[in-house]
PDB file of N, CA and C in Angstrom:
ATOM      1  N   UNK A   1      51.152-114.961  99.105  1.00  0.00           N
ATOM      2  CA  UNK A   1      52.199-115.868  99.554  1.00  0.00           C
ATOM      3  C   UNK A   1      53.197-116.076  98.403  1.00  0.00           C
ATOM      4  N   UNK A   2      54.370-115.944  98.239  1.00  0.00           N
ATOM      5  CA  UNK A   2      55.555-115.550  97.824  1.00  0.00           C
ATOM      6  C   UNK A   2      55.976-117.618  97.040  1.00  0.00           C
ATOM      7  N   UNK A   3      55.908-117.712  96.011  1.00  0.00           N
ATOM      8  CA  UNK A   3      56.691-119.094  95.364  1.00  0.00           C
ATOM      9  C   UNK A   3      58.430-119.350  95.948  1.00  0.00           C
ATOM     10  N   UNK A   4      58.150-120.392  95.723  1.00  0.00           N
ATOM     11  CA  UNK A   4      59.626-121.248  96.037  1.00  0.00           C
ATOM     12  C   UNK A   4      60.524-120.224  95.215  1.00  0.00           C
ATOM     13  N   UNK A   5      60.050-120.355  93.892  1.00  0.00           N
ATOM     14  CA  UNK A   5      60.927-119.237  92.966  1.00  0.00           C
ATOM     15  C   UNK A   5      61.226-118.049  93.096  1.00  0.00           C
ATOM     16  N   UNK A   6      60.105-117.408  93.790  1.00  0.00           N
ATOM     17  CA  UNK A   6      60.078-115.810  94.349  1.00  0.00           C
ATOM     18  C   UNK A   6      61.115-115.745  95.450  1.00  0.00           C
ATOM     19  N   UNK A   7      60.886-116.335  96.368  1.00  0.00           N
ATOM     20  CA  UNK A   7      61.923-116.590  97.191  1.00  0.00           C
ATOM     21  C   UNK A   7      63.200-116.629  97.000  1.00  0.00           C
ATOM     22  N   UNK A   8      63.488-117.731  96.242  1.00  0.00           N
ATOM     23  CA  UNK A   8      64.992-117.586  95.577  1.00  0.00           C
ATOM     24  C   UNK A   8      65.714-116.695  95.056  1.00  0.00           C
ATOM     25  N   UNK A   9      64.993-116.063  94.077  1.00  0.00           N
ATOM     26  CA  UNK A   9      65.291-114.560  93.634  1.00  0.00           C
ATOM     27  C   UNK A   9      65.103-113.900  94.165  1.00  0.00           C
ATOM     28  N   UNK A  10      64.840-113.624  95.001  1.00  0.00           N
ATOM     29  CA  UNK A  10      64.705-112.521  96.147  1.00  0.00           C
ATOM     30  C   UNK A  10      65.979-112.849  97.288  1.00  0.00           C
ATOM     31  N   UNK A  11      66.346-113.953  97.529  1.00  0.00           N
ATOM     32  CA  UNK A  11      67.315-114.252  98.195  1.00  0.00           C
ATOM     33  C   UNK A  11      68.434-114.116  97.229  1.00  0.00           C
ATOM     34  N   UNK A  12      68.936-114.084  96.182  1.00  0.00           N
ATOM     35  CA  UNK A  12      69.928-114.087  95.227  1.00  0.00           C
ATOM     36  C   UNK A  12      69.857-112.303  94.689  1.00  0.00           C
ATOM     37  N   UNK A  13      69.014-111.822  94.874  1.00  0.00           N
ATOM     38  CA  UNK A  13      69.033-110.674  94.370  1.00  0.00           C
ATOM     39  C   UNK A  13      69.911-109.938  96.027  1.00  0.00           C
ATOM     40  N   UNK A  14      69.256-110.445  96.823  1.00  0.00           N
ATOM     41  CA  UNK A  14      69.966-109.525  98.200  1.00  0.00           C
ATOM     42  C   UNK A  14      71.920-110.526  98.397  1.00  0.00           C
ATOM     43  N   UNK A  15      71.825-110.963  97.896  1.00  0.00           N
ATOM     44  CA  UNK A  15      73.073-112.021  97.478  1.00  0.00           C
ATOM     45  C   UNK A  15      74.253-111.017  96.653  1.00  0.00           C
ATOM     46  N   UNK A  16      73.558-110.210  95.663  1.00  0.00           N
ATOM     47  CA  UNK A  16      74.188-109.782  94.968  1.00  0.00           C
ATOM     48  C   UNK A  16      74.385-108.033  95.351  1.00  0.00           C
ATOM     49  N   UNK A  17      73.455-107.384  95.954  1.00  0.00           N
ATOM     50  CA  UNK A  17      73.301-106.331  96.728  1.00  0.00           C
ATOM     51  C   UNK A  17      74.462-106.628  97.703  1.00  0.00           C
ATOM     52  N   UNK A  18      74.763-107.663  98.287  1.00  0.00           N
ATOM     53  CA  UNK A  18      75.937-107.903  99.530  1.00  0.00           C
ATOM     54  C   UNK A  18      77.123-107.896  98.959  1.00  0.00           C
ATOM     55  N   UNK A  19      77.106-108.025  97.329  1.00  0.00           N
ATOM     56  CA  UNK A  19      78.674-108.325  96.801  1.00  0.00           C
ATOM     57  C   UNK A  19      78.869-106.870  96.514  1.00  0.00           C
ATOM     58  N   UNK A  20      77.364-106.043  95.642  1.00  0.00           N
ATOM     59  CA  UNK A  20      78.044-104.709  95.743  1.00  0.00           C
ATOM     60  C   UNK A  20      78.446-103.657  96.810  1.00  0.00           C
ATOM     61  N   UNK A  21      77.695-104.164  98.241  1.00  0.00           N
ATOM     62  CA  UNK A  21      78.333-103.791  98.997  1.00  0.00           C
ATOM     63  C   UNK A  21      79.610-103.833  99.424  1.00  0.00           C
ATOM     64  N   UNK A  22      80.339-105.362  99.281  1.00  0.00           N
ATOM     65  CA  UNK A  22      81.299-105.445  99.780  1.00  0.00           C
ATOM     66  C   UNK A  22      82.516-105.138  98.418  1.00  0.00           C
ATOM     67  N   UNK A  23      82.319-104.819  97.535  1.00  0.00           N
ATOM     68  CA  UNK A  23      82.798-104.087  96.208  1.00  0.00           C
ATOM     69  C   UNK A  23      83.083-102.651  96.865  1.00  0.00           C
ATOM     70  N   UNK A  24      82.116-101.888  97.041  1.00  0.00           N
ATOM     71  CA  UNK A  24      82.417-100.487  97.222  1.00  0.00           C
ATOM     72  C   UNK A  24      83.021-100.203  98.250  1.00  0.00           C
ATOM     73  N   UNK A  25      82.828-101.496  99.314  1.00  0.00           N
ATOM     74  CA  UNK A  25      84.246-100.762 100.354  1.00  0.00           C
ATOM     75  C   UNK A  25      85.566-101.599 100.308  1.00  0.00           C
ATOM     76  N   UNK A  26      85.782-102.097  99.372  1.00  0.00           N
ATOM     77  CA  UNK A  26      86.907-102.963  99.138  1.00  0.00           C
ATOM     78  C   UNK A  26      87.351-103.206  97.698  1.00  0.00           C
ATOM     79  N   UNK A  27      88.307-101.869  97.330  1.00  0.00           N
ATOM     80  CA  UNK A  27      88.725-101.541  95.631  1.00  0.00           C
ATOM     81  C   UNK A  27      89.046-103.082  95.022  1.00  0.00           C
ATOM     82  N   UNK A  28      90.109-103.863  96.595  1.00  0.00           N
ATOM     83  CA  UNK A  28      90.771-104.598  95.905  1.00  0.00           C
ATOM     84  C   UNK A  28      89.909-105.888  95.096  1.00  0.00           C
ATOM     85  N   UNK A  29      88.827-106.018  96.075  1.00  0.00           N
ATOM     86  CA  UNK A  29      87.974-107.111  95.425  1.00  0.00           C
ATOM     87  C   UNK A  29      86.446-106.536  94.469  1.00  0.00           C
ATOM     88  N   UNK A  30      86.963-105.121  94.383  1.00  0.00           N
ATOM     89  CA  UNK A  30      85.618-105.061  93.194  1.00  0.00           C
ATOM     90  C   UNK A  30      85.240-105.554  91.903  1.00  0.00           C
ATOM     91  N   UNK A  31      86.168-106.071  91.516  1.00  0.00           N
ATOM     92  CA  UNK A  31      86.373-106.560  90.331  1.00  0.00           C
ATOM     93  C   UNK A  31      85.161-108.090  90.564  1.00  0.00           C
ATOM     94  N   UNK A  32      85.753-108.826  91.183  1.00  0.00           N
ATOM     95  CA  UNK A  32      85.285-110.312  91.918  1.00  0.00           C
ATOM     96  C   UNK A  32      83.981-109.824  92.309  1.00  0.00           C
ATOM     97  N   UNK A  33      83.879-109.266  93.217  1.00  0.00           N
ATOM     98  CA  UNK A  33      82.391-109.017  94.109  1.00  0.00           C
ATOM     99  C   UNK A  33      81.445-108.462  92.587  1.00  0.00           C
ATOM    100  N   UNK A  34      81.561-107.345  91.755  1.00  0.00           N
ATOM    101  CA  UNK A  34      80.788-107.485  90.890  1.00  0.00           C
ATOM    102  C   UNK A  34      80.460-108.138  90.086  1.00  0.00           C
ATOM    103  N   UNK A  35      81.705-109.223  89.538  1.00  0.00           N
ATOM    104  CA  UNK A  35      81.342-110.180  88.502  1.00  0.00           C
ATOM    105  C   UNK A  35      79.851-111.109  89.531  1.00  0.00           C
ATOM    106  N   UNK A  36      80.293-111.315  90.848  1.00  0.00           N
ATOM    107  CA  UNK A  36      79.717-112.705  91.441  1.00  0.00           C
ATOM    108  C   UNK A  36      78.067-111.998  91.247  1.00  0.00           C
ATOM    109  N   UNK A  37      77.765-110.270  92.076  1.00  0.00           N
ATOM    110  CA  UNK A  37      76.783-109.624  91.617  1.00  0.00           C
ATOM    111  C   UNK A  37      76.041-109.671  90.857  1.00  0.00           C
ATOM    112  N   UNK A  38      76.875-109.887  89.579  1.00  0.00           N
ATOM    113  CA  UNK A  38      75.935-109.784  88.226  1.00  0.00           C
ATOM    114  C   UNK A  38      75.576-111.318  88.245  1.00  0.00           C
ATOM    115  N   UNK A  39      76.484-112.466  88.334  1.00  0.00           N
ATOM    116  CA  UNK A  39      75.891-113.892  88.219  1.00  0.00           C
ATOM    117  C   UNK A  39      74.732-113.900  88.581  1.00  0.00           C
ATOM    118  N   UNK A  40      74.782-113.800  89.799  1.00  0.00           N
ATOM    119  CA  UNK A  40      73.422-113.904  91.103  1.00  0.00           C
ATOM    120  C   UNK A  40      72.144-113.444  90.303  1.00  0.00           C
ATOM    121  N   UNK A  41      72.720-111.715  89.663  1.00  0.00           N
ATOM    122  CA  UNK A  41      71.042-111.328  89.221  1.00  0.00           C
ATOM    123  C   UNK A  41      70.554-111.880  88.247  1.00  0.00           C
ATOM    124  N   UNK A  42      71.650-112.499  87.207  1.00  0.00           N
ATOM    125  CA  UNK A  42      71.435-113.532  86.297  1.00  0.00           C
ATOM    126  C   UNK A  42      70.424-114.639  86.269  1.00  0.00           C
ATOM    127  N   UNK A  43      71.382-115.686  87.874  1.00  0.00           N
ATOM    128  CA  UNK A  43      70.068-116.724  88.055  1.00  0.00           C
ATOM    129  C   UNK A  43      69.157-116.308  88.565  1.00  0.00           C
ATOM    130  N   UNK A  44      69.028-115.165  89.371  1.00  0.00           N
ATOM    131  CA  UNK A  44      67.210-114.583  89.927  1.00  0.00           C
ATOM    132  C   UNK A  44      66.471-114.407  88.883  1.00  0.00           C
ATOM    133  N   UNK A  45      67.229-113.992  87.574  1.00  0.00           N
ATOM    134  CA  UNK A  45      66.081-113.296  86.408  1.00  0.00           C
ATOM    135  C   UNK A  45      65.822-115.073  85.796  1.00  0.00           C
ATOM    136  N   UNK A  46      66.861-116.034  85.782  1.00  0.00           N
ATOM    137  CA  UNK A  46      66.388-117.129  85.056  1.00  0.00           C
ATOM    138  C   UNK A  46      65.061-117.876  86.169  1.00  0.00           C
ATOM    139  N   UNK A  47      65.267-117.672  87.492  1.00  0.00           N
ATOM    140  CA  UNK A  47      64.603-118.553  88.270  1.00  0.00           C
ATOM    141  C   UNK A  47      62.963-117.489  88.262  1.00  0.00           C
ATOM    142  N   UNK A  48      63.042-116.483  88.080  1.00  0.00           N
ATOM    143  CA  UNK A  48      61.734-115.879  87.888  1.00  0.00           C
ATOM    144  C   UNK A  48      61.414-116.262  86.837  1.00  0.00           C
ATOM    145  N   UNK A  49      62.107-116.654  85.603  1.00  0.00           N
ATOM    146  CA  UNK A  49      61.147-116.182  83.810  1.00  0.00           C
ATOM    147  C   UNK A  49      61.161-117.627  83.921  1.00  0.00           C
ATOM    148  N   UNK A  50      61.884-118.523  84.294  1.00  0.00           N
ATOM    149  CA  UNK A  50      61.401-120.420  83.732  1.00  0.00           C
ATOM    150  C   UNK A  50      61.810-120.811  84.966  1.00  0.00           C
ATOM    151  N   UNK A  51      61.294-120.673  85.718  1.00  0.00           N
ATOM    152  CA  UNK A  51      62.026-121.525  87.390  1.00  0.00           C
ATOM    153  C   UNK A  51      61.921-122.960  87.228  1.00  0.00           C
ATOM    154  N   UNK A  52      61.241-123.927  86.038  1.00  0.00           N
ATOM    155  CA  UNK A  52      61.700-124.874  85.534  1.00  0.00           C
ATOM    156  C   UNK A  52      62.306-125.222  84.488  1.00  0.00           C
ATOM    157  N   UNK A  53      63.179-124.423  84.190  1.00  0.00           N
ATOM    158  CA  UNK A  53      64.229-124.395  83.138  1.00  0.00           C
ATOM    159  C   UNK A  53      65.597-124.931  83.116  1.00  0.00           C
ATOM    160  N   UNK A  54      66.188-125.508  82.213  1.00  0.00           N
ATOM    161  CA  UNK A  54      67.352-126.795  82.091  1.00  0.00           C
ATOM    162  C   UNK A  54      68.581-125.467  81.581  1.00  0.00           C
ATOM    163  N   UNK A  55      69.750-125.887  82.089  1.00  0.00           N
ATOM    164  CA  UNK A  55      70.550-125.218  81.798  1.00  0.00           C
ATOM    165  C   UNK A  55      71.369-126.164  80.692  1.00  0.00           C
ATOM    166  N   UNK A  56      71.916-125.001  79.290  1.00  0.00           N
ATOM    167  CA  UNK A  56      72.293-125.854  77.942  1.00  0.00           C
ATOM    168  C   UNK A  56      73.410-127.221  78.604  1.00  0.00           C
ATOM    169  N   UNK A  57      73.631-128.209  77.807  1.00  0.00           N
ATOM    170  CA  UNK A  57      75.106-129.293  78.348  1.00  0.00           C
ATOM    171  C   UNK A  57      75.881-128.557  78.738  1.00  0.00           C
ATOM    172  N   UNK A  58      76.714-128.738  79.333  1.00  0.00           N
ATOM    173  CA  UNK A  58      77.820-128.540  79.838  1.00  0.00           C
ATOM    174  C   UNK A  58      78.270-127.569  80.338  1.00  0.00           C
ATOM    175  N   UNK A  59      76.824-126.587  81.005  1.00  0.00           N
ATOM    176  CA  UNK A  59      77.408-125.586  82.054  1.00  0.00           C
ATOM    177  C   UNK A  59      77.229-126.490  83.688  1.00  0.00           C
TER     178      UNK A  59
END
């Protein structure tokens, strides 16, 4: 049975799979759709390694 956390990253990882999709058929927004891509796999990798982890002040 799959954690709250597993879940999330797994939902954020297919989050970011949808931006590179919509990147490769749309030049004009590839730029955008990959930055948002990479965010996403960002917080999946933070919500897997400390899924109770504090983000530094002032993000």
């Amino acid at each position: 049975m799959a954690t709250h956390a597993e879940l999330a990253a797994r939902l954020l990882r297919d989050a970011a799979f949808f931006f590179r999709t919509v990147a490769e058929q749309n030049p004009v927004l590839k730029d955008q759709m990959e930055e948002n891509a990479t965010v996403f796999e960002q917080v999946a990798n933070m919500v897997e390694v400390d899924p109770l982890g504090h983000l530094p002040d002032g993000e």
